[in-house]
Protein backbone atom coordinates (compact mmCIF):
# COMPACT_ATOMS: atom_id res chain seq x y z
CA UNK A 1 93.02 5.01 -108.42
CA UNK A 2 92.98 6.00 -104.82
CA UNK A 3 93.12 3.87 -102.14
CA UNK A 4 92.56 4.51 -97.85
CA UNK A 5 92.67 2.11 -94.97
CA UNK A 6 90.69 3.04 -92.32
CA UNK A 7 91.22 2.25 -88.85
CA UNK A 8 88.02 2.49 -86.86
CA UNK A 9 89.30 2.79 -83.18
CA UNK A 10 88.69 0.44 -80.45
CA UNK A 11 86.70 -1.62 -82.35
CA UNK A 12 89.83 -2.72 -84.15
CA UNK A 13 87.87 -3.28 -87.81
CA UNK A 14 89.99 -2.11 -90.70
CA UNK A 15 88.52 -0.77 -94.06
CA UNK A 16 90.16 -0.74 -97.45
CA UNK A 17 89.06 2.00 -99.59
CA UNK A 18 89.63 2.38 -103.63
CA UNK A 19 88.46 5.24 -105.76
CA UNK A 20 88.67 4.19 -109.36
CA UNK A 21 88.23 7.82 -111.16
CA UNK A 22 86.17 8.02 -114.25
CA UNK A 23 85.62 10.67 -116.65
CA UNK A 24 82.83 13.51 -115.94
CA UNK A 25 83.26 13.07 -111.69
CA UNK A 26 82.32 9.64 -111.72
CA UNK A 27 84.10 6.79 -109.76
CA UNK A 28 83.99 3.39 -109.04
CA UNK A 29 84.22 2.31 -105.31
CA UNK A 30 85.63 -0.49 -103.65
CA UNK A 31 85.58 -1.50 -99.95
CA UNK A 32 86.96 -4.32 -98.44
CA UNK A 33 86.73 -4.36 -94.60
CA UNK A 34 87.04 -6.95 -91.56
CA UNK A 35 83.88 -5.14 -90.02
CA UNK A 36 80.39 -7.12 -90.85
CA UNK A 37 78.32 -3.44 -91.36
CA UNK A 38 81.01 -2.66 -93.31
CA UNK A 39 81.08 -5.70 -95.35
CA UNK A 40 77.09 -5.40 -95.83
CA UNK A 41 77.73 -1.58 -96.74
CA UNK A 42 80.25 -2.47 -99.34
CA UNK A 43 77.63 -4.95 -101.05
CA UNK A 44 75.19 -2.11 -101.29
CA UNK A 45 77.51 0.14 -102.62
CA UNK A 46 78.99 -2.39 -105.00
CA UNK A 47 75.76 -2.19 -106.38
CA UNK A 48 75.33 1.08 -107.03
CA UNK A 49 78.09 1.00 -109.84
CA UNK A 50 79.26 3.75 -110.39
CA UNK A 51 78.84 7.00 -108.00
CA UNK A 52 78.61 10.70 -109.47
CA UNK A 53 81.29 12.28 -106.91
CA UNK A 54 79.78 15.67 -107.44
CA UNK A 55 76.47 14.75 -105.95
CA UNK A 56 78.36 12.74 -102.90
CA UNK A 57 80.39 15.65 -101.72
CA UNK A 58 78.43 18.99 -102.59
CA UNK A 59 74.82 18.07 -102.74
CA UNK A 60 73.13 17.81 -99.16
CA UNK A 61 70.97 15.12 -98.57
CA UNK A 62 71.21 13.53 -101.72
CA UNK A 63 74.08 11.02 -101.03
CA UNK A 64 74.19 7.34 -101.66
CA UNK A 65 77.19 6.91 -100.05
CA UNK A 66 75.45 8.36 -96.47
CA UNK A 67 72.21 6.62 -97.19
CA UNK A 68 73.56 3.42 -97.33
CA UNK A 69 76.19 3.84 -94.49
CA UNK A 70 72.57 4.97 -92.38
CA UNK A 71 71.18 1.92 -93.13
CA UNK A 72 73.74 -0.51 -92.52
CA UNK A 73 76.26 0.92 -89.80
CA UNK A 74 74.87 0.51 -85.93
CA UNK A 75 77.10 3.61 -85.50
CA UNK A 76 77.13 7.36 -86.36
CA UNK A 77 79.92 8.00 -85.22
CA UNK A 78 81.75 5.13 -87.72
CA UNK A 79 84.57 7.08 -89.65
CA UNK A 80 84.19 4.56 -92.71
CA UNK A 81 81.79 7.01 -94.40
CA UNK A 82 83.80 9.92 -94.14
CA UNK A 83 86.72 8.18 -95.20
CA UNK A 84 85.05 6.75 -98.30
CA UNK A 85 83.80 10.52 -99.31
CA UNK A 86 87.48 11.38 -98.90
CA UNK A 87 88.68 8.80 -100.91
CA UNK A 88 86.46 10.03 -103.53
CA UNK A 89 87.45 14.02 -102.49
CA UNK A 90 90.91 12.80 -103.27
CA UNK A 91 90.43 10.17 -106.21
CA UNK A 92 88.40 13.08 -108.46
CA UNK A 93 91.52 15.55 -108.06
CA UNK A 94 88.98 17.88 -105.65
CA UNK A 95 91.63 17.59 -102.88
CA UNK A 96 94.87 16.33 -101.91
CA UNK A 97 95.59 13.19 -100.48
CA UNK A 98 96.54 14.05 -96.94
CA UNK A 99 95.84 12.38 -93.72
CA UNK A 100 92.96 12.58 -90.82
CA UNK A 101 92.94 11.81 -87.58
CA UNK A 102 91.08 12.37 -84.59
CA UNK A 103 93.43 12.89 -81.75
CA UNK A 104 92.11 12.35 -77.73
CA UNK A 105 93.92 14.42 -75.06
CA UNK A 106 93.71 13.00 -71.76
């Protein structure tokens, strides 16, 4: 299992992410977050069960993970989706654990 916290920015919301790998590139995922979207996105994807990792991260337009962060996030530019697909990315053994940040120069 992988796990990510996500911290959202000046909203101040934090995100728990868990990636429970399964056999054939599918996972179980997890999200626990102080955000209400959030919260309302985890339900959905709660419900999905289990996620086939190779259709979240290579197939365009075909991701469950994005369609339900569309319909429940007021924000595009929330990085809870993103950090979800890298939990996954990371989880399946596609990448390396390694951290992201956005950085603003002033």
């Amino acid at each position: 299992m992988v796990e990510v916290e996500i911290d959202s920015g000046i909203c101040g919301f934090k995100t728990v992410v868990q990636a429970d790998n399964k056999p054939k590139y599918k996972a179980g995922v997890f999200i626990e977050s102080t955000c209400p979207h959030v919260t309302k996105l985890a339900k959905v994807v709660k419900e999905l069960g289990e996620v086939d990792v190779m259709r979240e991260l290579f197939k365009k337009g075909e991701s469950q993970i994005l369609d339900a962060s569309n319909a429940a996030l007021p924000h595009i530019t929330c990085p809870v989706p993103v950090g979800i697909l890298k939990c996954l990315e990371a989880g399946s053994g596609m990448a390396l654990p390694k951290e992201v940040t956005i950085t603003f120069r002033q």
